[in-house]
Protein backbone atom coordinates (compact mmCIF):
# COMPACT_ATOMS: atom_id res chain seq x y z
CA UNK A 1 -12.76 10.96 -6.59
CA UNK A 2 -13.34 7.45 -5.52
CA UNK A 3 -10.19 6.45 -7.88
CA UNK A 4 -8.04 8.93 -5.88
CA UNK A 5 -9.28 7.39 -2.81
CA UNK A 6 -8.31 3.65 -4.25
CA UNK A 7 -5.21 4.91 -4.92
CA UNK A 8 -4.43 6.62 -1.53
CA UNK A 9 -5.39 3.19 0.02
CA UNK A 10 -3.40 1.15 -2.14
CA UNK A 11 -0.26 3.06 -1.90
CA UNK A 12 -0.57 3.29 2.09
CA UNK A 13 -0.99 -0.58 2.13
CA UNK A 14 1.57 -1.09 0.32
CA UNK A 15 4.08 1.54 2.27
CA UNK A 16 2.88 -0.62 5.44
CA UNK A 17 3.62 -3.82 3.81
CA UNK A 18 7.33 -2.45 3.29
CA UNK A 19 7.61 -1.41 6.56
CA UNK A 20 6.22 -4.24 8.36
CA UNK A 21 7.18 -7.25 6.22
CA UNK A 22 10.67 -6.01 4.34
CA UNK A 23 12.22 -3.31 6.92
CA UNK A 24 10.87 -4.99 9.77
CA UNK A 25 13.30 -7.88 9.25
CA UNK A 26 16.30 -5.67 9.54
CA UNK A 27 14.38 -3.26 12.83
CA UNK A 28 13.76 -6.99 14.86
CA UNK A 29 17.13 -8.50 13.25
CA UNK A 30 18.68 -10.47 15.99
CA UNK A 31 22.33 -11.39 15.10
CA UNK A 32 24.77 -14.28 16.68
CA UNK A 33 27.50 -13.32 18.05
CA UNK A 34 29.65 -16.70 16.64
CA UNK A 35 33.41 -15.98 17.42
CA UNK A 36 36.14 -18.37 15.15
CA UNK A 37 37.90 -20.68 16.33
CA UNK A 38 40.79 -19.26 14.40
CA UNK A 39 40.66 -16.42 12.62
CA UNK A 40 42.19 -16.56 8.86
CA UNK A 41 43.86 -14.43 6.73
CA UNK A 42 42.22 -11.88 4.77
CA UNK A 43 43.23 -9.46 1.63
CA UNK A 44 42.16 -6.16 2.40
CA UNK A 45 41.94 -3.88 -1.12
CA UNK A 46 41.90 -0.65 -2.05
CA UNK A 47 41.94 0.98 -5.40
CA UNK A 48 43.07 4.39 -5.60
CA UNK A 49 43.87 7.21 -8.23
CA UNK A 50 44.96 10.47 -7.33
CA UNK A 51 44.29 10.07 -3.39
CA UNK A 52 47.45 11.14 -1.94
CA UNK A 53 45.70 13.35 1.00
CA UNK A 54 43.21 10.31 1.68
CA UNK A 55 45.80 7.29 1.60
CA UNK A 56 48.11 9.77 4.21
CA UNK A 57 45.10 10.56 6.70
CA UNK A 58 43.24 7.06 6.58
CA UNK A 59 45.89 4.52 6.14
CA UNK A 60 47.24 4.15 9.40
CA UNK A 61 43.93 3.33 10.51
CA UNK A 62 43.58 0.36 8.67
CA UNK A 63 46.98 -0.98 9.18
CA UNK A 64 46.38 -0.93 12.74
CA UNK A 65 43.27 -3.24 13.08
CA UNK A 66 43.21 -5.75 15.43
CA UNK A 67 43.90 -9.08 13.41
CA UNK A 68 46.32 -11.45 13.39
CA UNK A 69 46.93 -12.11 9.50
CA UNK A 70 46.31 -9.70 7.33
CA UNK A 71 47.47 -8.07 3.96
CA UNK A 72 46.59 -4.36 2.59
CA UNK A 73 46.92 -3.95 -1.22
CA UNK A 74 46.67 -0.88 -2.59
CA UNK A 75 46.06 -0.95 -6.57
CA UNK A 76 47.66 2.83 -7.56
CA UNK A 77 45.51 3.26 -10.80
CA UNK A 78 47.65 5.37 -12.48
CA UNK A 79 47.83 8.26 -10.16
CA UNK A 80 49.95 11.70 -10.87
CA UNK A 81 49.78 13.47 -7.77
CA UNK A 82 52.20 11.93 -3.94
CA UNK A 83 50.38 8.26 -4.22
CA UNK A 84 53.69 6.65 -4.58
CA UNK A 85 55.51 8.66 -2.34
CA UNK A 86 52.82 8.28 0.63
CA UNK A 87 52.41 4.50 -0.20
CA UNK A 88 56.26 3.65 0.21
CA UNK A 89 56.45 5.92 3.54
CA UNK A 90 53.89 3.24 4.80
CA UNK A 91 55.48 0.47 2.89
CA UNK A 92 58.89 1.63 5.54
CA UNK A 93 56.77 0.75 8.28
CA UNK A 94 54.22 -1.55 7.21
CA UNK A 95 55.65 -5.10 5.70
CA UNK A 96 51.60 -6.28 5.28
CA UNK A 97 50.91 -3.47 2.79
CA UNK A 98 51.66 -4.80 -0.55
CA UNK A 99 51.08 -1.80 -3.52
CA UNK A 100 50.27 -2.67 -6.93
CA UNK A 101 51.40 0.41 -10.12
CA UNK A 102 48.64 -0.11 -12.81
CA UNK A 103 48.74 1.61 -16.15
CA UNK A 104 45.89 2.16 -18.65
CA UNK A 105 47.82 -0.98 -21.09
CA UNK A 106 47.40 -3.23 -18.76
CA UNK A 107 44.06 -3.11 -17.81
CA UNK A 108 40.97 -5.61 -18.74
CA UNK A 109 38.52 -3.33 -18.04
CA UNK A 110 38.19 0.46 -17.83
CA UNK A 111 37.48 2.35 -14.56
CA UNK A 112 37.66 1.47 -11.14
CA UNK A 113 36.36 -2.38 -12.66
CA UNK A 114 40.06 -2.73 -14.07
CA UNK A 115 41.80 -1.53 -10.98
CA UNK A 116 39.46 -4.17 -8.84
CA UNK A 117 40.08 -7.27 -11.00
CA UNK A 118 43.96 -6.58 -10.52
CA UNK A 119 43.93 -6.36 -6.94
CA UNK A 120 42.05 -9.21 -6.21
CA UNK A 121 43.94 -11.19 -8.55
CA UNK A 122 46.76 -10.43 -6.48
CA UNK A 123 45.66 -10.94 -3.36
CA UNK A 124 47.21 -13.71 -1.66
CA UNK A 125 44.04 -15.16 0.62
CA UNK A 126 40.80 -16.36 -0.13
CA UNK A 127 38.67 -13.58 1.85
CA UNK A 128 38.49 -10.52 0.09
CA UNK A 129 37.37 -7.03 2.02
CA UNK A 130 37.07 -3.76 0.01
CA UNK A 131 37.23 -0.07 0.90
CA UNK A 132 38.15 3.35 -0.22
CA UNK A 133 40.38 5.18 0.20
CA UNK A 134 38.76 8.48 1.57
CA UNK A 135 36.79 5.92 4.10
CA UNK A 136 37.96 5.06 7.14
CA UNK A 137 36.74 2.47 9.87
CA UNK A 138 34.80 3.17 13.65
CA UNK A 139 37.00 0.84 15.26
CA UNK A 140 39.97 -0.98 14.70
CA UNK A 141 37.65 -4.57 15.23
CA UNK A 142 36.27 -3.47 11.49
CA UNK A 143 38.20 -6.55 9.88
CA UNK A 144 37.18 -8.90 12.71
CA UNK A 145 33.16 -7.83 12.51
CA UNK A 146 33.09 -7.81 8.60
CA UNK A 147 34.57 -11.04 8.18
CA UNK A 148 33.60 -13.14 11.14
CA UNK A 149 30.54 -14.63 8.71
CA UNK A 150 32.89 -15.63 6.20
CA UNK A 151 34.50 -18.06 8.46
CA UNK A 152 30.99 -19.93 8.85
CA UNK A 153 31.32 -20.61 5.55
CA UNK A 154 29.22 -18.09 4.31
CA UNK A 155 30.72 -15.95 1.27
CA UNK A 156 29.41 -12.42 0.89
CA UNK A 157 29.43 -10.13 3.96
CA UNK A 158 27.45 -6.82 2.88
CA UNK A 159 28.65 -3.78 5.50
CA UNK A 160 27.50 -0.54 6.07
CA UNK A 161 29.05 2.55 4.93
CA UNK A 162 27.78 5.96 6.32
CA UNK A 163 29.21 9.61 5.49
CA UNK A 164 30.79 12.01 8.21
CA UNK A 165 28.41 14.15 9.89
CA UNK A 166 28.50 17.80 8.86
CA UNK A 167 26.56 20.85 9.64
CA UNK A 168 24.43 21.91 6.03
CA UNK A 169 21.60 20.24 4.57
CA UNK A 170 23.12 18.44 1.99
CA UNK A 171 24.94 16.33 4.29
CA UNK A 172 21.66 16.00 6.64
CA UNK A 173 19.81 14.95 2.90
CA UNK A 174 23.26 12.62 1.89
CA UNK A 175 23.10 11.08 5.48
CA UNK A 176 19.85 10.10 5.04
CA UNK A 177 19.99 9.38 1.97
CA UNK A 178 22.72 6.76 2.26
CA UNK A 179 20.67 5.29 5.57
CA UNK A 180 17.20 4.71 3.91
CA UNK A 181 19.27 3.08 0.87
CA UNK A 182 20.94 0.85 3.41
CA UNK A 183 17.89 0.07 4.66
CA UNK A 184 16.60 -1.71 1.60
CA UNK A 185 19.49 -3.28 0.52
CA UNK A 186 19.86 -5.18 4.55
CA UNK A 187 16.23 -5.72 4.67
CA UNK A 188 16.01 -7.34 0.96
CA UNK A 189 19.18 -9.33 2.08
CA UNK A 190 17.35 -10.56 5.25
CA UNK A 191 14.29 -11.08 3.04
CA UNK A 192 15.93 -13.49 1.29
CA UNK A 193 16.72 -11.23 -2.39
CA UNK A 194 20.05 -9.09 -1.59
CA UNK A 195 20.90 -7.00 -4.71
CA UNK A 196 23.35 -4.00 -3.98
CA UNK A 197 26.03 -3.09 -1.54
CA UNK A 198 28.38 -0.58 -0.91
CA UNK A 199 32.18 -1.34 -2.03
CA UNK A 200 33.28 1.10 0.25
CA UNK A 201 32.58 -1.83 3.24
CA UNK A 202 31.94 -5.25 1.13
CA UNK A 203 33.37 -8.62 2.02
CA UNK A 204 33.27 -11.99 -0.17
CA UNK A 205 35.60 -15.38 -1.05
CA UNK A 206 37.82 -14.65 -3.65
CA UNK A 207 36.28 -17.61 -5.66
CA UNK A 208 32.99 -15.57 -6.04
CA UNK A 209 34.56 -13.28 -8.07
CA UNK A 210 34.31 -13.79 -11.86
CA UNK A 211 35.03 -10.89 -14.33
CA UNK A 212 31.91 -12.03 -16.66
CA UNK A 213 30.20 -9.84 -14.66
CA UNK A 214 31.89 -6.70 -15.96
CA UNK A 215 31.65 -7.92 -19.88
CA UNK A 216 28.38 -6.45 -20.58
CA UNK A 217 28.38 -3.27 -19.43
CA UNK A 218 29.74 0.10 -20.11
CA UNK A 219 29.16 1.91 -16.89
CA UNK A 220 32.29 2.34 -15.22
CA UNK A 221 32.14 2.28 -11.66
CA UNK A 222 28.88 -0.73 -10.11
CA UNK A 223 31.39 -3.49 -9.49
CA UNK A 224 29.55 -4.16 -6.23
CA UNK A 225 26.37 -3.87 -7.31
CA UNK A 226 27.03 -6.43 -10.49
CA UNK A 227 28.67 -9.11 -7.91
CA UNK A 228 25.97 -8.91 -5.82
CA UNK A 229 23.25 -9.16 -8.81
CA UNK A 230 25.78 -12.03 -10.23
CA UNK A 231 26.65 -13.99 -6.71
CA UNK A 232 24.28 -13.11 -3.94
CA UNK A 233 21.47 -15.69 -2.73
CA UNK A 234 19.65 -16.20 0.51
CA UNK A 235 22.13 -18.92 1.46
CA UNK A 236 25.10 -17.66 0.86
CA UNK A 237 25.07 -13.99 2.18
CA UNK A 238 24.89 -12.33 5.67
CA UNK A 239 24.95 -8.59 6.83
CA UNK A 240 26.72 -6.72 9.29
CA UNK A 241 25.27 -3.51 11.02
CA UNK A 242 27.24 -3.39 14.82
CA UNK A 243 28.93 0.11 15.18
CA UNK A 244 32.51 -1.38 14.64
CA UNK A 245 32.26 -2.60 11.56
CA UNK A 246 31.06 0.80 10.31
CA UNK A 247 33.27 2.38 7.39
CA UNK A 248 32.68 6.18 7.49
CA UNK A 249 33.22 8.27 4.88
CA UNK A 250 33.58 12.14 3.61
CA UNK A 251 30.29 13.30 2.49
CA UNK A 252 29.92 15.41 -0.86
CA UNK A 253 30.27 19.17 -0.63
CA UNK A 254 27.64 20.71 -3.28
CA UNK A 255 24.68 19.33 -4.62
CA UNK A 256 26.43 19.10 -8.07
CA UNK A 257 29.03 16.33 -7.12
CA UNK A 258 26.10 14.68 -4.79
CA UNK A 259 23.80 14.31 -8.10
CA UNK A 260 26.74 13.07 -10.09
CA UNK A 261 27.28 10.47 -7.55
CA UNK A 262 23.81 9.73 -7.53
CA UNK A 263 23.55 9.28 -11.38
CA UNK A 264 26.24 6.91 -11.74
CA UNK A 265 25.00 4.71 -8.70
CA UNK A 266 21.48 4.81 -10.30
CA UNK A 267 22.61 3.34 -13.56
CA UNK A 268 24.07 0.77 -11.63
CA UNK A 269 20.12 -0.10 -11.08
CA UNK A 270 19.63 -0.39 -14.41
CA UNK A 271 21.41 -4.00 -14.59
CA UNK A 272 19.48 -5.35 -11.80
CA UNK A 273 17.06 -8.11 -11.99
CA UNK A 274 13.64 -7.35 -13.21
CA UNK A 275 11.78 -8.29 -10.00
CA UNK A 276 14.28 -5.97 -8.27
CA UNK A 277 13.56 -3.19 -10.59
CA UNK A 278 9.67 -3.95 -9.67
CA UNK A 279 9.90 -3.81 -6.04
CA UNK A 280 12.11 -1.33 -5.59
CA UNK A 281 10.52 1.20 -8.17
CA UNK A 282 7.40 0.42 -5.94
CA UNK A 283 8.94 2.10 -2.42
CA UNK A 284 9.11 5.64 -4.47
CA UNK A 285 6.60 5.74 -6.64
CA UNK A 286 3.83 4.70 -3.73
CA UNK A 287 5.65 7.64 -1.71
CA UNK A 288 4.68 9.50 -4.47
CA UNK A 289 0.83 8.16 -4.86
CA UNK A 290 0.52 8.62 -1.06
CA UNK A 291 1.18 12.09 -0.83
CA UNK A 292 -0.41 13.74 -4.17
CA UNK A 293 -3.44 11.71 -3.42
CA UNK A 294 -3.42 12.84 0.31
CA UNK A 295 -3.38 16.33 -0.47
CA UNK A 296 -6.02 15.98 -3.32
CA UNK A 297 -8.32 14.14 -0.77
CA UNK A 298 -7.85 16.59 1.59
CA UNK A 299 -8.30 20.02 -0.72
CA UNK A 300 -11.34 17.89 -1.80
CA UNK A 301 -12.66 17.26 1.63
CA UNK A 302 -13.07 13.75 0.95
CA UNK A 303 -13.38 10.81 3.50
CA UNK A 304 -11.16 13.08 5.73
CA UNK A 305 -11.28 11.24 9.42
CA UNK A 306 -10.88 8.09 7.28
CA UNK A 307 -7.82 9.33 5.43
CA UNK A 308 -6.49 11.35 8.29
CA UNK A 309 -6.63 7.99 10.71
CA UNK A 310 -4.63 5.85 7.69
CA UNK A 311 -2.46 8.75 7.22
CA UNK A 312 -1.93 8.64 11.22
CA UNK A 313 -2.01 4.71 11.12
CA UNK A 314 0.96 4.72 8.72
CA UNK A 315 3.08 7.35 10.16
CA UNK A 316 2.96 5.63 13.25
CA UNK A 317 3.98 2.24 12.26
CA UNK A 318 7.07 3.93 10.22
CA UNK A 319 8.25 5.84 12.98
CA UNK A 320 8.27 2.64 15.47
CA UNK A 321 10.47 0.89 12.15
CA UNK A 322 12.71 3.73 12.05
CA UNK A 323 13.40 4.67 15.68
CA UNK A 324 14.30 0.41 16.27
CA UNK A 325 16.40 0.68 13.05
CA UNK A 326 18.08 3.62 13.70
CA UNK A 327 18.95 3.00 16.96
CA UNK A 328 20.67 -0.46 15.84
CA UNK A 329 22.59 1.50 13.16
CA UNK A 330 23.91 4.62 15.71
CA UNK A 331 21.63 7.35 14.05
CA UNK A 332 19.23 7.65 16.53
CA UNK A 333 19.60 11.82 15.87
CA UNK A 334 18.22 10.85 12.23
CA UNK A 335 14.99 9.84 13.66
CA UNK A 336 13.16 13.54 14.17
CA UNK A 337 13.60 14.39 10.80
CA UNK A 338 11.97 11.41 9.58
CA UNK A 339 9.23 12.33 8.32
CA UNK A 340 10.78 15.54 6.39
CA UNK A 341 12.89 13.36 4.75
CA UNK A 342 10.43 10.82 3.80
CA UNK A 343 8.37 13.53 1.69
CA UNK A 344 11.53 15.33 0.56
CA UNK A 345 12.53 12.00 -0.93
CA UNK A 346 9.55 11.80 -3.60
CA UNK A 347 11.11 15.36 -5.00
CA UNK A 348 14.95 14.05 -4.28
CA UNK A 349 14.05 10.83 -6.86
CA UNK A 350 11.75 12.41 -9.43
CA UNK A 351 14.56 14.91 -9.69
CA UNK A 352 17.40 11.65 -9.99
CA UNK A 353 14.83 9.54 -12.27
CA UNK A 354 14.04 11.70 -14.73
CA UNK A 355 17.94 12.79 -15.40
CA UNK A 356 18.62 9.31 -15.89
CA UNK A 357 15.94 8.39 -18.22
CA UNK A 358 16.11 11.61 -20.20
CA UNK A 359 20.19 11.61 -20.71
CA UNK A 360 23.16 9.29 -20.19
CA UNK A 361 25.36 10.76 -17.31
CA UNK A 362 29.31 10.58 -17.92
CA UNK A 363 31.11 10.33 -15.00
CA UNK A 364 34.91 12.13 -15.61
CA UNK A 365 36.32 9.49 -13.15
CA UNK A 366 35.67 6.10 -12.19
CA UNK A 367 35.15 6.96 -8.43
């Protein structure tokens, strides 16, 4: 029993490590609030196939930001449904949006990687910001807040991306889901080792982008994940978590698309760098030790004040992480559930996990 104790220890030490050292950069973050001198043009992108109903309800809202000089291309990736038609009806009243007609020939590279490379190949400035096209932004200062970094000559801006608020548990589990994700990926940044964002709200320098980083892979959709992997350092990248630079977008609807989604984004992971494989396969699987141990010692009757007051001790610290980070991010109604989540989460990934290292998951689209 004195191993299960060990372990109990050692995974709560290290849980309060993460919280304290790694998330605590992004809860006591303190951003500048630098302002350009003169704000330059930037290529906003958007790869779409099949997204007719999306491209008519969430255009508008990106055309209308509040910039001086910008450009919209939309890369049509060989879409069969009103794309065209809705495209042009902006096109009317829109001279910035620029739309690019891509057939299977004439892509490099399969997917939504082929699509990507085309658009930012066309793109006429050096500051590149991606999206989707079932996202749309909180405010029309999104272009403004994601790029303002890029004119101090940093060169990667990672953003953050949350999902539409819904009434079901799915979306309460996606929701949180996507926030403790974005979590690690801003507090690794701040740490100093940034490895993933979100292409749905991702901003670079054109000259960044190199298509070597799509040769040697066969998963079709983890173009931002592979940039960051390939470009990212301490130096060179910021983040940006105020409200208006927030793209929102529509949650998954059953836990079947949700895990599909999941699958493909997880074998993203696989390409990472070793060390991020390490210390990110840590944050479950100590979630994991924590719990099984706790309610071993506890069925046992063993040490129980002790491992109720480290139990108590770590819950405690979390929940003063969480309520500063949440607050900074706008999901302060996130924070009550905390805990739930947290223990749901060893299940959610064991379940995730094991799919991926048991089968290989075929996405039937690139999105």
């Amino acid at each position: 029993m004195n191993i299960i104790l060990l372990l109990f220890i050692a995974a709560a030490a290290i849980q309060i490590t993460f919280d304290l050292v790694v998330f605590g950069r992004l809860a006591w973050h303190r951003k500048t609030n630098q302002i350009p001198e003169q704000w330059q043009p930037v290529s906003v992108i958007i790869c779409a196939r099949n997204e007719a109903e999306n491209l008519k309800k969430n255009l508008l809202s990106i055309l209308k930001q509040d910039y001086s000089s910008f450009e919209l291309i939309v890369v049509d990736d060989e879409s069969d449904d009103e794309t065209e038609i809705i495209l042009k009806s902006f096109q009317n009243q829109f001279s910035n949006l620029r739309v690019i007609h891509l057939n299977q020939e004439e892509k490099i590279f399969p997917g939504k990687k082929g699509a990507l490379t085309e658009g930012i190949k066309h793109a006429a400035h050096d500051f590149i910001l991606l999206t989707d096209a079932d996202c749309f932004p909180q405010s029309d200062q999104w272009i403004k807040k994601m790029t303002t970094p890029l004119h101090f000559n940093l060169e990667i801006v990672i953003g953050y991306s949350p999902y539409e608020k819904q009434n079901s548990f799915l979306n309460w589990m996606i929701r949180w889901d996507t926030l403790f994700i974005a979590i690690q990926y801003f507090s690794f940044a701040l740490m100093g080792k940034p490895y993933m964002a979100v292409g749905r709200n991702l901003a670079y320098r054109k000259k960044i982008f190199n298509t070597d980083i799509f040769s040697n892979t066969k998963i079709l959709s983890g173009d931002d994940d592979l940039l960051i992997q390939h470009a990212a350092t301490f130096a060179n990248t910021a983040i940006e978590i105020s409200p208006e630079s927030f793209m929102f977008s529509k949650p998954k609807e059953t836990f079947a698309e949700w895990y599909k989604q999941k699958a493909r984004h997880l074998q993203a992971g696989l390409h990472y760098k070793w060390m991020d494989k390490i210390l990110l396969s840590l944050i479950p699987l100590t979630r994991f030790l924590f719990y099984s141990t706790l309610i071993i010692l506890l069925w046992n009757k063993t040490e129980v004040v002790s491992v109720l007051a480290l139990f108590i001790g770590r819950i405690l610290i979390q929940s003063v992480v969480y309520h500063r980070i949440l607050k900074r991010v706008a999901e302060k109604s996130l924070w009550k559930t905390w805990l739930f989540y947290d223990t749901a989460y060893v299940l959610l990934y064991l379940i995730f996990i094991t799919s991926i290292l048991w089968r290989t998951v075929t996405p039937p689209s690139w999105k």
